[in-house]
Protein backbone atom coordinates (compact mmCIF):
# COMPACT_ATOMS: atom_id res chain seq x y z
CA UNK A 1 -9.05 8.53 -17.45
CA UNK A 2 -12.62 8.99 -17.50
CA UNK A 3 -14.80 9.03 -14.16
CA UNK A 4 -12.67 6.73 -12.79
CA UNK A 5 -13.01 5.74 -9.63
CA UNK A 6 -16.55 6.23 -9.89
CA UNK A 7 -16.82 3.11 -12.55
CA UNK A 8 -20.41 3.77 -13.67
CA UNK A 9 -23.24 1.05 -14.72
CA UNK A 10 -25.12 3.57 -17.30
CA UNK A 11 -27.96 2.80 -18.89
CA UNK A 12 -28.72 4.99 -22.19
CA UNK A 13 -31.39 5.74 -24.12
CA UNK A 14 -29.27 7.08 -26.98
CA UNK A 15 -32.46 8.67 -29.00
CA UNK A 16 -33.73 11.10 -26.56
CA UNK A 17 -29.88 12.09 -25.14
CA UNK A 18 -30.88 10.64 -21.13
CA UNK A 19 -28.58 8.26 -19.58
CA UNK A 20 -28.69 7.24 -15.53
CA UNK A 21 -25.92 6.32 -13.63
CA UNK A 22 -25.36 4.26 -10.65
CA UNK A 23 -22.19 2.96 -9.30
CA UNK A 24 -20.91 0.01 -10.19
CA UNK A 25 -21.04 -3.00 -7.75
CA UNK A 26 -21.78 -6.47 -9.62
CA UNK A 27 -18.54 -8.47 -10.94
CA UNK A 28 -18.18 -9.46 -14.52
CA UNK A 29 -19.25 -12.52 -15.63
CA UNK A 30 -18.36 -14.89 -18.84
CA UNK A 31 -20.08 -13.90 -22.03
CA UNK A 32 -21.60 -16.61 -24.30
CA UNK A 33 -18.88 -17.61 -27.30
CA UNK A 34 -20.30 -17.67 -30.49
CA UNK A 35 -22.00 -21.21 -31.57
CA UNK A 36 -20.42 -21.47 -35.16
CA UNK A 37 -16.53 -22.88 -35.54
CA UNK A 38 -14.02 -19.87 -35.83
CA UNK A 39 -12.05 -19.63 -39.14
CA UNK A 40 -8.33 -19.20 -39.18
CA UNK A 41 -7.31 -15.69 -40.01
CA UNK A 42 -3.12 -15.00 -40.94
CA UNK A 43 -2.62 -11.67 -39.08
CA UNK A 44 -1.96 -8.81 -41.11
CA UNK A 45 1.70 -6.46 -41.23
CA UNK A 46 1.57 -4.83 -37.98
CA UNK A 47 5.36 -3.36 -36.70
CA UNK A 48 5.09 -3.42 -33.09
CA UNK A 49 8.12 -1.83 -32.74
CA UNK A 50 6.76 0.93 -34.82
CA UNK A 51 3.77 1.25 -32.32
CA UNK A 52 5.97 1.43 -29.63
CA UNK A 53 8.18 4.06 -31.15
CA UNK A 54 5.13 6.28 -31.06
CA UNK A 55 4.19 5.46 -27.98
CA UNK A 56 8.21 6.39 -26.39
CA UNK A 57 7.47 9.50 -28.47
CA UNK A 58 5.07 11.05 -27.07
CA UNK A 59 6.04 10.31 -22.88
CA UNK A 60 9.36 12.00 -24.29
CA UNK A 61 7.17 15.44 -24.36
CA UNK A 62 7.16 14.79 -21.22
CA UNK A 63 3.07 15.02 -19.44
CA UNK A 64 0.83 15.96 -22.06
CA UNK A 65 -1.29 18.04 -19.49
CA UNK A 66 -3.79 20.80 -20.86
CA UNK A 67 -1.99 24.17 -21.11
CA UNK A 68 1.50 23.13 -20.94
CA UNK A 69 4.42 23.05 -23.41
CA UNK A 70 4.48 19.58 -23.63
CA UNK A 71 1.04 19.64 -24.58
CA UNK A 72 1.30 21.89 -27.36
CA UNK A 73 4.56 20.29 -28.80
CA UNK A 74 3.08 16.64 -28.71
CA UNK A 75 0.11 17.69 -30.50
CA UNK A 76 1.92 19.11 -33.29
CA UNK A 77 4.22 15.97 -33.36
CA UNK A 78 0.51 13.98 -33.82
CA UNK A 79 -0.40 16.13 -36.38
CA UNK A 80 2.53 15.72 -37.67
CA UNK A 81 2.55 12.55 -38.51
CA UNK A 82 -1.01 12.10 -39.53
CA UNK A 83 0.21 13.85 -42.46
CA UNK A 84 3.26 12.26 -42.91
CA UNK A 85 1.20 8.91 -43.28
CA UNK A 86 -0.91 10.75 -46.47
CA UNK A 87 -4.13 11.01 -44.07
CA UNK A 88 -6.40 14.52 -44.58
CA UNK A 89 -5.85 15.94 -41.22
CA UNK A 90 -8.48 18.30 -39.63
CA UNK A 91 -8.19 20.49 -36.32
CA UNK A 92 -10.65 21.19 -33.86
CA UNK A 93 -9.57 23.73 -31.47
CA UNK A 94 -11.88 24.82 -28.70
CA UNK A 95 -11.54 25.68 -24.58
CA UNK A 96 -13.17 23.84 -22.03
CA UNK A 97 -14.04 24.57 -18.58
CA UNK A 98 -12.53 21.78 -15.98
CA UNK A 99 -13.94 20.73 -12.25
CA UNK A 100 -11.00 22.90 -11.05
CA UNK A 101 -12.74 25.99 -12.63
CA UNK A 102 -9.10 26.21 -15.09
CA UNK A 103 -10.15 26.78 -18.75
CA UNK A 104 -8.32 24.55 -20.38
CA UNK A 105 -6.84 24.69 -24.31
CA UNK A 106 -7.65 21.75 -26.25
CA UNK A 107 -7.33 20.65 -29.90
CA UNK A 108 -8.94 17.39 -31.35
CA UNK A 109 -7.57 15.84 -34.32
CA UNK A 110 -8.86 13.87 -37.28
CA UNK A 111 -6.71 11.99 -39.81
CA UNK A 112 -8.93 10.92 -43.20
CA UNK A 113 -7.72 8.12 -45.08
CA UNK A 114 -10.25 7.78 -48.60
CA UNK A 115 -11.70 10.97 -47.45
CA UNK A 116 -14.64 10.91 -50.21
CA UNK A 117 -15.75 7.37 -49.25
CA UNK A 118 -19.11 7.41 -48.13
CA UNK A 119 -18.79 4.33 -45.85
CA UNK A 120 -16.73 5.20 -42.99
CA UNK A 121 -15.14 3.66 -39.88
CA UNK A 122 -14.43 5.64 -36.76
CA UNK A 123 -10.98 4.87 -34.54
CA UNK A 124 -10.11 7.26 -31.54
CA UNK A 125 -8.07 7.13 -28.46
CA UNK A 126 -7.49 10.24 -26.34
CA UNK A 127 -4.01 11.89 -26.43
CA UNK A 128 -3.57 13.88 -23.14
CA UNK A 129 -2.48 12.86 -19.92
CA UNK A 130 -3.59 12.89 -16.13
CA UNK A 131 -2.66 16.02 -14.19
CA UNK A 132 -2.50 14.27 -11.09
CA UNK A 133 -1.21 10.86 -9.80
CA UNK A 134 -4.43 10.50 -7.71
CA UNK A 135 -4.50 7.10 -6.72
CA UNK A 136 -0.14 7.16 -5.98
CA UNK A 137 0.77 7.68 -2.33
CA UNK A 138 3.57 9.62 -3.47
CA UNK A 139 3.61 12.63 -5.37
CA UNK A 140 -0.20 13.04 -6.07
CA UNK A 141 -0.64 16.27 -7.41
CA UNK A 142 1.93 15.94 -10.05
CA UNK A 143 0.98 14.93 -13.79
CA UNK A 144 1.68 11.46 -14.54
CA UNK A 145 3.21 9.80 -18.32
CA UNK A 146 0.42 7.95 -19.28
CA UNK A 147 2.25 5.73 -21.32
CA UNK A 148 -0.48 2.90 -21.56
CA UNK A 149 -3.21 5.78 -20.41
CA UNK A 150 -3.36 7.49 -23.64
CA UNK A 151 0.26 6.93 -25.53
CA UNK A 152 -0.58 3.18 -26.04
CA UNK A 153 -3.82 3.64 -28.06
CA UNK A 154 -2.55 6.27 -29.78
CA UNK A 155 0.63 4.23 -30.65
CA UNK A 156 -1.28 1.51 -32.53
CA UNK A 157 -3.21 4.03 -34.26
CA UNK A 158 -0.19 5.73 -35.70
CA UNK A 159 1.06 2.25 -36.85
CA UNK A 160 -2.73 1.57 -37.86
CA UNK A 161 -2.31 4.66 -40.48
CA UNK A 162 1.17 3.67 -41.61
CA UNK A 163 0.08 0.51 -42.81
CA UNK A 164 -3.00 1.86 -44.22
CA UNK A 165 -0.90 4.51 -46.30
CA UNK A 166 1.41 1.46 -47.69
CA UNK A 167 -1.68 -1.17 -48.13
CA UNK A 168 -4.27 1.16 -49.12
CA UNK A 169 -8.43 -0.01 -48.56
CA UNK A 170 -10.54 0.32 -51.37
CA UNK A 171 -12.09 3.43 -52.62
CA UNK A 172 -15.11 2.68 -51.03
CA UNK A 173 -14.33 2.81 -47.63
CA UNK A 174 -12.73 5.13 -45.76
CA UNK A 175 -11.02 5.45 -42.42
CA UNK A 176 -10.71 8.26 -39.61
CA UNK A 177 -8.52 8.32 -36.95
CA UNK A 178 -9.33 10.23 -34.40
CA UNK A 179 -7.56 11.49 -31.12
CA UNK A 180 -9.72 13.30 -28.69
CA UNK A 181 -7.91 15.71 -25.91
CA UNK A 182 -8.73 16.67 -22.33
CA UNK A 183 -10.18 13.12 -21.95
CA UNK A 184 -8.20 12.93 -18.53
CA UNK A 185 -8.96 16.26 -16.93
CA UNK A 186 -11.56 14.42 -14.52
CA UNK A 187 -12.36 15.43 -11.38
CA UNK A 188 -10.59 13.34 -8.68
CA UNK A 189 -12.75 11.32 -6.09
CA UNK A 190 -11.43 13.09 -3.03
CA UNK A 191 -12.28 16.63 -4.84
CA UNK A 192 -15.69 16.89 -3.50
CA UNK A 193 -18.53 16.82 -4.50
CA UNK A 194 -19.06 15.38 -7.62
CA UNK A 195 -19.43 16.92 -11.14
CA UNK A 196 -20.58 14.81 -14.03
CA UNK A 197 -18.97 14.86 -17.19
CA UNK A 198 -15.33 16.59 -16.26
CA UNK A 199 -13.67 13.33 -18.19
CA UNK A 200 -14.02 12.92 -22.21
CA UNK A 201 -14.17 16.73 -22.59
CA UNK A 202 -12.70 16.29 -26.38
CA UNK A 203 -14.86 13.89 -27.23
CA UNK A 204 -18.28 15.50 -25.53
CA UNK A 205 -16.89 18.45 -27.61
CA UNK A 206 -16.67 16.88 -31.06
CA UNK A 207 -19.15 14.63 -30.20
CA UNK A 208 -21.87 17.58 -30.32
CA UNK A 209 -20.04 19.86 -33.18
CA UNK A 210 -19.29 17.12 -35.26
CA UNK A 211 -15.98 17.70 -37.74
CA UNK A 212 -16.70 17.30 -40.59
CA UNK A 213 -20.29 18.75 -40.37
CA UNK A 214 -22.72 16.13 -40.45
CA UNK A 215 -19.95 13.58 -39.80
CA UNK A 216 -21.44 9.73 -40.17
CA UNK A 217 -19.76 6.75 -39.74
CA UNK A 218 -21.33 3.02 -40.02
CA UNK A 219 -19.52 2.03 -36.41
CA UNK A 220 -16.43 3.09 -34.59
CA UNK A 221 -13.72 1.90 -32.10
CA UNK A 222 -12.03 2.94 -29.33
CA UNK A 223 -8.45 2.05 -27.95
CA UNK A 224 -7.96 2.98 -24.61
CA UNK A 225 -5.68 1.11 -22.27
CA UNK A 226 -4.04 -1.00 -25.08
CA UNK A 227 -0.54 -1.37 -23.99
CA UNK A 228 0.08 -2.78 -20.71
CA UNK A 229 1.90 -6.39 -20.02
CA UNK A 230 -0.29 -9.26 -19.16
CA UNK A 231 -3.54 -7.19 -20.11
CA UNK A 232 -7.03 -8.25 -20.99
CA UNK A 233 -9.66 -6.87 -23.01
CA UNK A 234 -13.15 -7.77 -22.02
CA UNK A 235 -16.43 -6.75 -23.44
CA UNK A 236 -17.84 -3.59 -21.53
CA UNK A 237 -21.40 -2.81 -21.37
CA UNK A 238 -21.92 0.21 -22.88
CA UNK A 239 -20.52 -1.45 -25.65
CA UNK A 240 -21.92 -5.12 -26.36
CA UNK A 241 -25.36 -2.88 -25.38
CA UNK A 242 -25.30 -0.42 -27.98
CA UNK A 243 -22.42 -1.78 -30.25
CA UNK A 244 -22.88 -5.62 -30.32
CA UNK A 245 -22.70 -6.31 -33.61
CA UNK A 246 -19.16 -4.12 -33.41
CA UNK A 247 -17.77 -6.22 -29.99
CA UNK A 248 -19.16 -9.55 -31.74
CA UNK A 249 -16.73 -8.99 -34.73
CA UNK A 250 -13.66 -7.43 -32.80
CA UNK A 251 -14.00 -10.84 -30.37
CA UNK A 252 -14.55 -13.06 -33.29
CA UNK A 253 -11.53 -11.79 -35.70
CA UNK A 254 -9.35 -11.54 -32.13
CA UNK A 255 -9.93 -15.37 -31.40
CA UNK A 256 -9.71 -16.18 -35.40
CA UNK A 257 -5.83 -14.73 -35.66
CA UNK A 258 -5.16 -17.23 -32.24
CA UNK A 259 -5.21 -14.27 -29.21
CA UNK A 260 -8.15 -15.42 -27.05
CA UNK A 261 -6.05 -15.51 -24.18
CA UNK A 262 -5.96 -11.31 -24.86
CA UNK A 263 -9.62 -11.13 -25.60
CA UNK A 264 -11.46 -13.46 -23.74
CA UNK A 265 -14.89 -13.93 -24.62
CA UNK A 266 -15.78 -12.58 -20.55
CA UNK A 267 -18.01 -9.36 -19.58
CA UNK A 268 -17.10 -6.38 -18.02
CA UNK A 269 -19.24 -3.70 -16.24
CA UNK A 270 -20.15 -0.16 -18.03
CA UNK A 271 -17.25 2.74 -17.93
CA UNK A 272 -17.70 6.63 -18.99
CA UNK A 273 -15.10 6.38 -21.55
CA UNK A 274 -15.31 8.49 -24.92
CA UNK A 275 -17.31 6.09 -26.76
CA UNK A 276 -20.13 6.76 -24.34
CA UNK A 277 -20.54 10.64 -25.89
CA UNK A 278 -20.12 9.15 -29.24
CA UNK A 279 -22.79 6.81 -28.80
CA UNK A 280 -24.89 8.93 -26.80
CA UNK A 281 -24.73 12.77 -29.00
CA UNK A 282 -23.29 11.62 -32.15
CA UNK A 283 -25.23 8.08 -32.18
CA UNK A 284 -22.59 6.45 -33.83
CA UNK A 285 -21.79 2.40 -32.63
CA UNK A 286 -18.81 2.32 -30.98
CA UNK A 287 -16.84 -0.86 -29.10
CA UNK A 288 -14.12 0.20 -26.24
CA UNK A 289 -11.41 -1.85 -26.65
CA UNK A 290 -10.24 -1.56 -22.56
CA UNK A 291 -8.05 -3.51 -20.54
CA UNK A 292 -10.10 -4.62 -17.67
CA UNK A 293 -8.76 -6.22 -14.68
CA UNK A 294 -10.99 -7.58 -11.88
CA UNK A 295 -8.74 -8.38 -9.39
CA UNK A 296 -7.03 -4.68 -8.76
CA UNK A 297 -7.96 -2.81 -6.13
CA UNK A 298 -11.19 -0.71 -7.89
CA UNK A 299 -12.00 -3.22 -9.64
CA UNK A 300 -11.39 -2.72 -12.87
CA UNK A 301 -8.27 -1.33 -14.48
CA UNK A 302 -4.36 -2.41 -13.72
CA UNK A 303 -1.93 -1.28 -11.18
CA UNK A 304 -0.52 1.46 -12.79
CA UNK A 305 -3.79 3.41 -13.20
CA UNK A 306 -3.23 7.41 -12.56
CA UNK A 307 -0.26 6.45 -11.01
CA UNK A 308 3.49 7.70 -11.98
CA UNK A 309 4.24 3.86 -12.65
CA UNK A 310 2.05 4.19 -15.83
CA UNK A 311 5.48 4.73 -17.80
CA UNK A 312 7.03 2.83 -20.47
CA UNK A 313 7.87 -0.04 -18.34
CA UNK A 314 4.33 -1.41 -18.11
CA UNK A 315 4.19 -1.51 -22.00
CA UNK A 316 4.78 -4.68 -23.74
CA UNK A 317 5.10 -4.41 -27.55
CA UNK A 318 2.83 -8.05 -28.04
CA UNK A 319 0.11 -6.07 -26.55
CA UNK A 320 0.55 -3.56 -28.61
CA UNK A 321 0.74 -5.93 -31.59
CA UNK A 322 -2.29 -8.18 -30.98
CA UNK A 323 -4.57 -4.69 -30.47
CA UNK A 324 -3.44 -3.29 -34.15
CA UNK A 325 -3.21 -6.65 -35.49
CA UNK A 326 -7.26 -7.23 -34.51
CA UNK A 327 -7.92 -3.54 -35.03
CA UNK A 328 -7.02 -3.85 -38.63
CA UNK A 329 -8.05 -7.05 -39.77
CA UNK A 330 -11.83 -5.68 -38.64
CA UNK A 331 -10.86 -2.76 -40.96
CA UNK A 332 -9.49 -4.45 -43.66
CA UNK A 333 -12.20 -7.08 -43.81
CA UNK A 334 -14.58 -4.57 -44.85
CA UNK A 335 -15.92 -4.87 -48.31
């Protein structure tokens, strides 16, 4: 996923499109919990075993690697069942051009709930997989699962739909789920020299030929990582920078349903992720939800990171729950 082992401390200057990058080199530290007392919140109908379903569903394709059958057939399953839970489902199909110099076939998709609701509320995750196992020792140029590297976000999205379809909002606010390809097709640290922006390429893509035209939405979030046993979400940089108010509510309606010890009120450093294109071309809020581990060996994400263990054994269907469960109380507590 995304430039990975080059873990980036960006700062961006959203209005005139300029970021700089440097790499990243300072350790997280504890954020500041919020001063007022946190209100009790019963967690709303989220079927982890629903979630998880989705997520066996789409490792059963088997890699979902750019230009492959399993590709193809996995994004029809998606779309799929974005229709099957009453959404408005949109395609974007368009190539891309990877480090490897491979022009690669992507599609993004985009599931409307309340599609003439002026007030929106943005949720991605990326649905392809790695083509390499880059950081294994064995088998390194073979595509990996990504079970909890794509399949777990999009799992609780899935679920995040269902539940929307048999508890609808109100008219007045409407929800898009969207799953961005090709966010994996990065350009591997030992490929030479480097070449910004080969991760997110569905997301850089939408990002500047927005679907629907003119698309707005009042903030967004983004699941990546959301599956694993044992895993932590801490607030990255890009997003308590240019999202705050976003992170500040996620973090707040986490602790209020009882699952600090999933989303501790501690800091991470900045990651090129897909909510960095959204914020940066389409200037739209968004909050990475991103399971950050400090003690690994980068520095940042779990063990099974573009490795072949990333497979259905590292997910844990609590995870899973505790992600929708927060995800959708921040959605349904909009008025």
């Amino acid at each position: 996923m995304k430039n990975n082992m080059k873990v980036a401390a960006l700062t961006l200057l959203v209005a005139a499109n300029l970021f700089a990058c440097k790499d990243k080199n300072t350790a997280s530290t504890e954020s500041s919990e919020p001063t007022t007392e946190t209100v009790k919140v019963t967690p709303p109908a989220f079927s982890e075993d629903s979630a998880y379903q989705y997520v066996a569903a789409q490792v059963a394709f088997g890699p979902r690697v750019p230009n492959t059958p399993a590709h193809r057939a996995c994004g029809d399953y998606l779309i799929g069942k974005l229709k099957g839970f009453g959404t408005t489902v949109q395609v974007q199909s368009f190539t891309a051009k990877a480090y490897d110099g491979k022009t690669l076939e992507l599609r993004n998709f985009m599931g409307q709930i309340n599609p003439k609701a002026a007030r929106r509320i943005l949720l991605a995750a990326h649905w392809d997989t790695r083509h390499v196992a880059d950081k294994d020792t064995q088998n390194r140029d073979k595509p990996i699962d990504g079970a909890n590297d794509g399949a777990s976000g999009v799992g609780v999205l899935l679920e995040i739909a269902r539940q929307l379809q048999a508890n609808p909002l109100s008219e007045g606010i409407g929800v898009d789920i969207m799953l961005f390809d090709g966010e994996d097709y990065g350009q591997p640290d030992d490929a030479g020299d480097y070449i910004p922006d080969t991760y997110c390429l569905g997301s850089q893509h939408w990002s500047k030929n927005l679907m629907p035209i003119g698309y707005k939405a009042q903030y967004g979030i983004l699941l990546d990582m959301v599956g694993a046993k044992g895993a932590r979400f801490a607030q990255e940089e890009i997003s308590r920078t240019y999202a705050k108010n976003v992170v500040d509510n996620i973090w707040k309606t986490a602790h209020s349903m009882g699952f600090s010890d999933y989303f501790p009120y501690q800091n991470s450093p900045s990651i090129t992720d897909d909510h960095y294109y959204v914020i940066q071309n389409a200037e739209i809020p968004m909050a990475d939800i991103i399971a950050y581990d400090s003690t690994s060996p980068d520095g940042y994400f779990g063990p099974y990171h573009h490795r072949h263990s990333d497979n259905l054994q590292v997910i844990d269907k609590n995870t899973l729950k505790v992600v929708g469960q927060t995800v959708l109380q921040v959605v349904k507590s909009e008025k």
